[in-house]
N, C-alpha and C. Protein backbone atom coordinates (compact mmCIF):
# COMPACT_ATOMS: atom_id res chain seq x y z
N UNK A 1 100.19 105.90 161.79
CA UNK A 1 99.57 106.95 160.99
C UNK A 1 100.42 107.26 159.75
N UNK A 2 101.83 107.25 159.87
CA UNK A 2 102.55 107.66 158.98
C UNK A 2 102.65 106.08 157.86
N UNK A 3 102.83 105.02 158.28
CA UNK A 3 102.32 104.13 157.13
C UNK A 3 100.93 104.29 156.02
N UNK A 4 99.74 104.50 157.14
CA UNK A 4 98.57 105.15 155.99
C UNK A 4 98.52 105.97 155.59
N UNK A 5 99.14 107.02 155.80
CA UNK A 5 99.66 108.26 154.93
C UNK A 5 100.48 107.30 153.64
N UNK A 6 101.67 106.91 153.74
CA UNK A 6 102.46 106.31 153.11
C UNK A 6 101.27 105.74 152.07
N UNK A 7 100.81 104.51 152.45
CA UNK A 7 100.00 103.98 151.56
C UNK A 7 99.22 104.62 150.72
N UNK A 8 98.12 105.34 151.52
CA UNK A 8 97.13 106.33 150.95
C UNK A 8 97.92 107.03 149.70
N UNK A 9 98.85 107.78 149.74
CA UNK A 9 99.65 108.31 148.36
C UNK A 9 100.21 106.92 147.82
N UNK A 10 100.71 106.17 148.28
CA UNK A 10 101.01 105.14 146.89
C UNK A 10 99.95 104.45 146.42
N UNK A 11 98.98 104.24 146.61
CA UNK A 11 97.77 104.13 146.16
C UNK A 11 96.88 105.22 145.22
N UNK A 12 97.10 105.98 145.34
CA UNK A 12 96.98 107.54 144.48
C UNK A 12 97.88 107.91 143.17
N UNK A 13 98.90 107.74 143.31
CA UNK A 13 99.86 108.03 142.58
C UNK A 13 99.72 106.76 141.61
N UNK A 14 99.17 105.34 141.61
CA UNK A 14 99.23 104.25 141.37
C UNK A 14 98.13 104.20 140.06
N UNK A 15 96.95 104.91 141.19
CA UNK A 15 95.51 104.82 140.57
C UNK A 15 95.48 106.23 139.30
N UNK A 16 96.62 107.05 139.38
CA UNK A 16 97.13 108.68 138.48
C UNK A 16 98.00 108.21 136.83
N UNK A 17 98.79 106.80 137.38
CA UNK A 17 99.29 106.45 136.53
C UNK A 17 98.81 105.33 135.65
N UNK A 18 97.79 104.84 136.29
CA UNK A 18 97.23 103.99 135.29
C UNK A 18 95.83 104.53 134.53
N UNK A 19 96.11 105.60 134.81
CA UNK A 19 94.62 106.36 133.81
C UNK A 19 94.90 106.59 132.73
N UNK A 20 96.14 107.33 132.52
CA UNK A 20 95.97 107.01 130.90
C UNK A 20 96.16 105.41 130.40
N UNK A 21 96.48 104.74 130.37
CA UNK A 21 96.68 103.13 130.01
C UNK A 21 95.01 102.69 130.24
N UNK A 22 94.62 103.28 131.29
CA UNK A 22 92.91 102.73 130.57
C UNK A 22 91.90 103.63 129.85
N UNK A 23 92.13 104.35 130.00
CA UNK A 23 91.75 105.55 128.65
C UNK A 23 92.57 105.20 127.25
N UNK A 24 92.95 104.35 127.22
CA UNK A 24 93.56 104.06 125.79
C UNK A 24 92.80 102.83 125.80
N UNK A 25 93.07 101.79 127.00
CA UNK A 25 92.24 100.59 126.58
C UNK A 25 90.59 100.72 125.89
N UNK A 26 90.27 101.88 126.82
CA UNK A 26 88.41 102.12 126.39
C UNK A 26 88.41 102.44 125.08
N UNK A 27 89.25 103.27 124.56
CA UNK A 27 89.40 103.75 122.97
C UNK A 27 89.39 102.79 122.02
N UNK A 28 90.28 101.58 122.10
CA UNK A 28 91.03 100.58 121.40
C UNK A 28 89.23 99.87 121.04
N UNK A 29 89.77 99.93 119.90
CA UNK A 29 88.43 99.05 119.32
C UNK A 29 87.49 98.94 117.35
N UNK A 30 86.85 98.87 116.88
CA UNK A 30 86.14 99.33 115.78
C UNK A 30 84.76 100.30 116.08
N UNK A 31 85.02 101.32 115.70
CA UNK A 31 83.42 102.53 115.78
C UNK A 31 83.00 102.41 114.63
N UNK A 32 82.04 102.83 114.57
CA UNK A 32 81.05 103.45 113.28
C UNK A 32 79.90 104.38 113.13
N UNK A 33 79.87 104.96 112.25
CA UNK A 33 78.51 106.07 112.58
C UNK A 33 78.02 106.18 111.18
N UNK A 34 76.38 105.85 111.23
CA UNK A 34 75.85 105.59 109.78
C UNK A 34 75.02 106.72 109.50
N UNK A 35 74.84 107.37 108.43
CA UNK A 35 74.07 108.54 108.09
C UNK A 35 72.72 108.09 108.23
N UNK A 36 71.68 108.97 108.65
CA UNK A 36 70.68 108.95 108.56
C UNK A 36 69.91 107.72 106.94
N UNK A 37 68.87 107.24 107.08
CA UNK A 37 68.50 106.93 105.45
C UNK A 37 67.89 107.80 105.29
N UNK A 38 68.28 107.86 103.78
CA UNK A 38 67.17 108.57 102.86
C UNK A 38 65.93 107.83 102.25
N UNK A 39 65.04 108.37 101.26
CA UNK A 39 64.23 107.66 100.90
C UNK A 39 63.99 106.51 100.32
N UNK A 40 65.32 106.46 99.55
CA UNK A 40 65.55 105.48 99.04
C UNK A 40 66.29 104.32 99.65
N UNK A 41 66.18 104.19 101.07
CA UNK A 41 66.93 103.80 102.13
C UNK A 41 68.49 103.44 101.71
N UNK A 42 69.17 104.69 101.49
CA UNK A 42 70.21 104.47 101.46
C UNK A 42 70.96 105.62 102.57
N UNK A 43 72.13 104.62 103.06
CA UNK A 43 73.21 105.55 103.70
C UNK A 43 74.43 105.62 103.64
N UNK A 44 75.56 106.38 104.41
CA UNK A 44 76.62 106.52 104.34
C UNK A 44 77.04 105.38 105.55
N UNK A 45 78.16 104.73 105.70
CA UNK A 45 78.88 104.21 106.66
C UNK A 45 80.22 104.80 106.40
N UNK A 46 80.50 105.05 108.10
CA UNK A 46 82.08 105.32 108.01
C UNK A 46 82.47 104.34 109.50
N UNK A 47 83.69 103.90 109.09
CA UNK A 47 84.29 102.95 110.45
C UNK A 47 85.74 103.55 110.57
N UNK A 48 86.08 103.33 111.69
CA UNK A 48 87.60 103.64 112.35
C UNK A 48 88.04 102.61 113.62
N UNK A 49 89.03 102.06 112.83
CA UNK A 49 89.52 100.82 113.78
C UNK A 49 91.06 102.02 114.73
N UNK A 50 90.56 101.70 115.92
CA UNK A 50 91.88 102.17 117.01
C UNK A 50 92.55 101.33 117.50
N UNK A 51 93.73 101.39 117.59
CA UNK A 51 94.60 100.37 118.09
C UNK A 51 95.53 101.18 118.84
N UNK A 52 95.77 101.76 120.19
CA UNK A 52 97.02 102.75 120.98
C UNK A 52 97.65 101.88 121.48
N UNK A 53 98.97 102.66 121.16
CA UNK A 53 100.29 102.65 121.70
C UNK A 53 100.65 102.86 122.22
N UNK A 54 101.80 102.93 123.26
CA UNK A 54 102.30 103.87 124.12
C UNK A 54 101.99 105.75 123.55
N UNK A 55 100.65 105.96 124.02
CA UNK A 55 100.32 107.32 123.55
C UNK A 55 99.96 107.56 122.39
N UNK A 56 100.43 106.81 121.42
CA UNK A 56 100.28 106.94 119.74
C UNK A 56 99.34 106.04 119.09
N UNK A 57 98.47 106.20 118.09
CA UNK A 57 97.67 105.64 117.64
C UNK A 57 97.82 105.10 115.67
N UNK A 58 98.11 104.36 115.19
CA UNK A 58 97.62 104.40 113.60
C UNK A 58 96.85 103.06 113.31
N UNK A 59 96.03 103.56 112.21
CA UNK A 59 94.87 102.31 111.41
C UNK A 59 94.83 103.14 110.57
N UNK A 60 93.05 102.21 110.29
CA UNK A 60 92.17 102.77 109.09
C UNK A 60 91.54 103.06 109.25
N UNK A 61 90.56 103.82 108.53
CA UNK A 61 89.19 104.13 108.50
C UNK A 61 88.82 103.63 107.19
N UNK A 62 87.46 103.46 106.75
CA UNK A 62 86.68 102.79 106.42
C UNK A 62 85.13 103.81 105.29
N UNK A 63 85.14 103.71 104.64
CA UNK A 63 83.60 104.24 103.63
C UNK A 63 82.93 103.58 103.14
N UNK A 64 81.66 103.68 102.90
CA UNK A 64 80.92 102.39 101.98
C UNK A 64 79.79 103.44 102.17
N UNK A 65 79.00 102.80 100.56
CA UNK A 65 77.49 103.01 100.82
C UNK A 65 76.57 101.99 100.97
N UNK A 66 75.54 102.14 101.45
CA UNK A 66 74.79 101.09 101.98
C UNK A 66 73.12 101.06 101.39
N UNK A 67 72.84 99.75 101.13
CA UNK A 67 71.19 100.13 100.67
C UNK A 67 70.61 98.60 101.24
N UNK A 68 69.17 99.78 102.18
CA UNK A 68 69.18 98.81 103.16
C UNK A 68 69.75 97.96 104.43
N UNK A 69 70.96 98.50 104.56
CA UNK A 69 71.76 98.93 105.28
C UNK A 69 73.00 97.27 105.03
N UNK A 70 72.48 97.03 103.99
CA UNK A 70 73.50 96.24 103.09
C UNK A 70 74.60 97.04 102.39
N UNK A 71 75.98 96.10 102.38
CA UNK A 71 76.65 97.08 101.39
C UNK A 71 77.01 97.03 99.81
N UNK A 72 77.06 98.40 99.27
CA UNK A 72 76.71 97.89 97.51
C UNK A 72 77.58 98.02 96.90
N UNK A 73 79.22 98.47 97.54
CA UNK A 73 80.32 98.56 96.73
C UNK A 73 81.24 97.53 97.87
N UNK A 74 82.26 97.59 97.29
CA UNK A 74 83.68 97.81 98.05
C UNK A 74 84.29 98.75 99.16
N UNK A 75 83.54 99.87 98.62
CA UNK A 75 83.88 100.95 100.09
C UNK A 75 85.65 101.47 99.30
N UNK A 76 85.69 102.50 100.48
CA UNK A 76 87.21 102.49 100.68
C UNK A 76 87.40 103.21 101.91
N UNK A 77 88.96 102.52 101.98
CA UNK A 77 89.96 102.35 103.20
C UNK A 77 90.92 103.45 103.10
N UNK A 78 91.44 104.00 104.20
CA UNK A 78 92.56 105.12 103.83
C UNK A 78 93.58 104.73 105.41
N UNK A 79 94.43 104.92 105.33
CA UNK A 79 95.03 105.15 107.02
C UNK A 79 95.02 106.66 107.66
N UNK A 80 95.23 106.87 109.38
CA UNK A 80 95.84 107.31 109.54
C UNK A 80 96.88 107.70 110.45
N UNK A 81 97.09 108.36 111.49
CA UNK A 81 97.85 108.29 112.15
C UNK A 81 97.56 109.37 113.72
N UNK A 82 97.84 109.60 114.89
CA UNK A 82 98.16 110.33 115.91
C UNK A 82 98.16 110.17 117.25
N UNK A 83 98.09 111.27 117.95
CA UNK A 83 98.79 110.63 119.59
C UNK A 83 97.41 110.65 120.45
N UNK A 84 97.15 110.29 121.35
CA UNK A 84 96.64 110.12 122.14
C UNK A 84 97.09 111.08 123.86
N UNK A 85 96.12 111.19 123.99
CA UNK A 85 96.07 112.09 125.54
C UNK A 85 94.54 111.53 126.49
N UNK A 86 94.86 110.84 127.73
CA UNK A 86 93.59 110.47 128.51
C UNK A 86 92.70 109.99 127.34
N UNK A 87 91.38 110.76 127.26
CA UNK A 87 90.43 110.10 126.49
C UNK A 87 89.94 111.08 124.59
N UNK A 88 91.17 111.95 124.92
CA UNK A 88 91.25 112.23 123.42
C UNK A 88 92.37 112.01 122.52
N UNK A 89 91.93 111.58 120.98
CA UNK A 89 92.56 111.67 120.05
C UNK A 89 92.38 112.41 119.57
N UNK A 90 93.91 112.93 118.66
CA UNK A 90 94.19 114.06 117.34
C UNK A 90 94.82 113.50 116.24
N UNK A 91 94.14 113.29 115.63
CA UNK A 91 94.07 112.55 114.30
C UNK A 91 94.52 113.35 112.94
N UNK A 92 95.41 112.86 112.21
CA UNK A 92 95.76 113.67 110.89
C UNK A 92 95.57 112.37 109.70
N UNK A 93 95.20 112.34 108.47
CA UNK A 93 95.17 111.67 107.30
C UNK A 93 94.83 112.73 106.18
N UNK A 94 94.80 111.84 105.25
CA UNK A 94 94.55 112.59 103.95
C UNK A 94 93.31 112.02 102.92
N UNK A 95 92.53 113.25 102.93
CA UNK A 95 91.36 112.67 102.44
C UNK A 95 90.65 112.73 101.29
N UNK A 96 92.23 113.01 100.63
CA UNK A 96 91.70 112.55 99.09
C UNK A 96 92.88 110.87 98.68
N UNK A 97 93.31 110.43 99.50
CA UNK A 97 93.74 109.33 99.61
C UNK A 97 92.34 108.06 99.82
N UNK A 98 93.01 106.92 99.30
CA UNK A 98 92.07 106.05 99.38
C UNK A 98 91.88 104.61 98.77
N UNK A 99 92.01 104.04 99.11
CA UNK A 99 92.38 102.31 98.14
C UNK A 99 91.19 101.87 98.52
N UNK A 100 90.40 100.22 97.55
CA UNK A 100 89.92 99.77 97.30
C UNK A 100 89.57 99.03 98.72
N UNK A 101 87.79 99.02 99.43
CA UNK A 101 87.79 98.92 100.44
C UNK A 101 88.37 97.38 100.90
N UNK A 102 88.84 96.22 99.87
CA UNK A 102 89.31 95.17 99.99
C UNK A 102 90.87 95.04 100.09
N UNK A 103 91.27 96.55 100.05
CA UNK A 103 92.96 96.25 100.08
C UNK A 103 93.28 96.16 101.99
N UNK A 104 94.43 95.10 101.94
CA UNK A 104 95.22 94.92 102.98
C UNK A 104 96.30 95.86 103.32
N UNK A 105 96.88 96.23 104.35
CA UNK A 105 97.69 96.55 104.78
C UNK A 105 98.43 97.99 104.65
N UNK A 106 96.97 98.99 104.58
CA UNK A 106 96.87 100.06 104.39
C UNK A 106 97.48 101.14 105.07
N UNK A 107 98.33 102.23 104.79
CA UNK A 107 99.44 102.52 105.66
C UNK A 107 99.18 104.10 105.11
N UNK A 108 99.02 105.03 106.63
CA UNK A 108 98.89 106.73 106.24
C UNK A 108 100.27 106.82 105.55
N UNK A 109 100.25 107.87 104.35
CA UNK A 109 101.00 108.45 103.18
C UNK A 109 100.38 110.17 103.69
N UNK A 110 102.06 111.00 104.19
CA UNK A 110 101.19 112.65 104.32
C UNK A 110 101.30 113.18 102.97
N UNK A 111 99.97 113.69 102.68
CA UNK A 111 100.34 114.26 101.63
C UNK A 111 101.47 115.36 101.31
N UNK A 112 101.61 115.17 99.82
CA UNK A 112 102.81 116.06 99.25
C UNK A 112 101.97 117.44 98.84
N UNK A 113 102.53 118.55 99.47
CA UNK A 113 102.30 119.76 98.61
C UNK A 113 100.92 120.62 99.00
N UNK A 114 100.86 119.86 100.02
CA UNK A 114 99.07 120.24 100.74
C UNK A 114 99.43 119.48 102.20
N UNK A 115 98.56 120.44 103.26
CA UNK A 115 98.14 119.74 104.94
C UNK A 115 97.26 118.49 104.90
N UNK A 116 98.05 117.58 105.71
CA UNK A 116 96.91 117.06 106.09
C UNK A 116 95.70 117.30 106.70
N UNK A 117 94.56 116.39 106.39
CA UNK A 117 93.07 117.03 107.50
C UNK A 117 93.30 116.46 108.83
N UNK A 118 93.23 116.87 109.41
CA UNK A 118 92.78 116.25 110.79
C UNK A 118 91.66 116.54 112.12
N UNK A 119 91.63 115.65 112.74
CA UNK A 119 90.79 115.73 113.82
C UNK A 119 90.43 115.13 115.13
N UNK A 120 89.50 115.82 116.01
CA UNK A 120 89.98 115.42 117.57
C UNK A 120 88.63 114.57 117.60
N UNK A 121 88.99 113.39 118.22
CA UNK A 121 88.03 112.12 118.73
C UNK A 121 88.00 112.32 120.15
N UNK A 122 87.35 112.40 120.82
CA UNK A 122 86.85 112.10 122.56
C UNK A 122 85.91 111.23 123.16
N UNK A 123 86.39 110.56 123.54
CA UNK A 123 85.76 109.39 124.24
C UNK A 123 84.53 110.05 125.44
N UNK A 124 83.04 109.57 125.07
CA UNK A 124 82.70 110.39 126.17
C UNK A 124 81.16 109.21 126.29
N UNK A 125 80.77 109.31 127.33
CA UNK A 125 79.55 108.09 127.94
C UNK A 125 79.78 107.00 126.88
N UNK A 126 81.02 106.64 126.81
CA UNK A 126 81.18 105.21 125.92
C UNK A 126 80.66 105.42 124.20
N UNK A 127 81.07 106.71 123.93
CA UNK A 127 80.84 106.70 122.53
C UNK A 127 81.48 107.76 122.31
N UNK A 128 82.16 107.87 121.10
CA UNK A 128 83.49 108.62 120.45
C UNK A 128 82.76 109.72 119.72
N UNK A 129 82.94 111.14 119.98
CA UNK A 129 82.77 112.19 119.25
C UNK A 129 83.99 112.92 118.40
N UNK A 130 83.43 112.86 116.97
CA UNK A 130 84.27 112.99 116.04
C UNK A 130 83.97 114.85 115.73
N UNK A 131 85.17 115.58 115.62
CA UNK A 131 85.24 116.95 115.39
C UNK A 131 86.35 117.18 114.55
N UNK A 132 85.79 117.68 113.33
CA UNK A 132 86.76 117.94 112.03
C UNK A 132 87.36 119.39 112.40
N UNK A 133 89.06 119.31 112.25
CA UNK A 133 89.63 120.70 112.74
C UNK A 133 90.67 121.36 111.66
N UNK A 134 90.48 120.47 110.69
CA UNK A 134 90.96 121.21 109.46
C UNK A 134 90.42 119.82 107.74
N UNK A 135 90.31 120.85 107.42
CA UNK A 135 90.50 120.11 106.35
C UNK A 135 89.14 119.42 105.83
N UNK A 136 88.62 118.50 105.29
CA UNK A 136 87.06 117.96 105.36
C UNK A 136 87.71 116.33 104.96
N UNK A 137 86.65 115.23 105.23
CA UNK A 137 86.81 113.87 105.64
C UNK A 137 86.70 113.21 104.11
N UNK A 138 85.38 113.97 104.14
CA UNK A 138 84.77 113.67 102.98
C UNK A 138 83.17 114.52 102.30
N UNK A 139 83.14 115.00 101.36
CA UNK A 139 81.83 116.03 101.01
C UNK A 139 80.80 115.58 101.43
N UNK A 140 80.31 114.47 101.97
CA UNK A 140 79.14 113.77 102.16
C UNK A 140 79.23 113.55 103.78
N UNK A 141 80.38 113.89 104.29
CA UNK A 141 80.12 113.59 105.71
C UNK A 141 80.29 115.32 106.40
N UNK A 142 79.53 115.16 107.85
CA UNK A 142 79.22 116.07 108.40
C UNK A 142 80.45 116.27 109.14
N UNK A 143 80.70 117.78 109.91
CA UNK A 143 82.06 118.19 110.21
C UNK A 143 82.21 117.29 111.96
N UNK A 144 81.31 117.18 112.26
CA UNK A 144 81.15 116.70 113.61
C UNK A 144 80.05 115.36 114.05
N UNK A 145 80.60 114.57 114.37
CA UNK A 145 79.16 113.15 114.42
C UNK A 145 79.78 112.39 115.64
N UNK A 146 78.94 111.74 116.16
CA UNK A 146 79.08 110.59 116.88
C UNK A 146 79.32 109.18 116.76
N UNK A 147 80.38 108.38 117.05
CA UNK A 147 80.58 106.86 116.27
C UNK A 147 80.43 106.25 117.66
N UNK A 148 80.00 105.39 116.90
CA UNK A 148 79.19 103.95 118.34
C UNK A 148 80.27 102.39 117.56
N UNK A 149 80.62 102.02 119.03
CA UNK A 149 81.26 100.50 119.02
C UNK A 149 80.40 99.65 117.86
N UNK A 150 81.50 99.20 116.73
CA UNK A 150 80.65 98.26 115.86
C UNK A 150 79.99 97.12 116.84
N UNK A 151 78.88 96.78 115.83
CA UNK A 151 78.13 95.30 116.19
C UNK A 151 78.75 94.38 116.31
């Protein structure tokens, strides 16, 4: 009895410690969430590539407009940066930052002389809810949306 006791908790304690490590794996990936079209069938795209760390997270995110759900610029790219907990992120960048959506190797810069924006991502029925908690993303995007695993 006292071995399946034994087991039973190391089996528990086993299955306690590998939850966060797969709550980061489910995160790890490219999202996106496209604005509604308008009449002129045009929309907004925004993407956010995750990549976690031991707890910590940095990339990019991603803008473009779209017509037809083609894209008609370059877009732009910004980084950013934060930690991870189970199945939420807290995210800080700066969102009047921003390079050419074709630049490489794009790296969060905190801003000087002003907060960064940031915000909490939660992983929830396999799709990431985005909640702005300071600051704004961008004038055209809404404070709170849902991003779905790219195609």
């Amino acid at each position: 009895m006292r071995k399946l006791t034994l087991f039973t908790f190391a089996a528990v304690v086993v299955i306690f410690a590998s939850a966060p490590g797969f709550a980061q794996t489910s995160l790890k990936g490219n999202w996106e969430w496209r604005s509604p079209m308008d009449k002129e069938k045009r929309q907004t795209l925004f993407a956010i590539t995750i990549d976690p760390k031991n707890g910590k997270v940095a990339g990019t995110y991603f803008f473009n407009e779209l017509q037809d759900g083609e894209t008609e610029s370059d877009g732009a790219v910004a980084g950013y940066i934060g930690t991870i907990v189970g199945n939420t992120i807290k995210i800080e960048f700066d969102s009047q930052a921003g390079d050419p959506g074709y630049t490489e190797h794009v790296r969060y810069k905190r801003p000087k002389g002003r907060l960064p924006s940031t915000a909490t991502l939660t992983l929830k029925n396999g799709k990431l809810e985005w909640v702005q908690t300071h600051g704004i993303l961008d004038k055209e995007m809404p404070k709170n949306f849902t991003l779905v695993r790219s195609r």
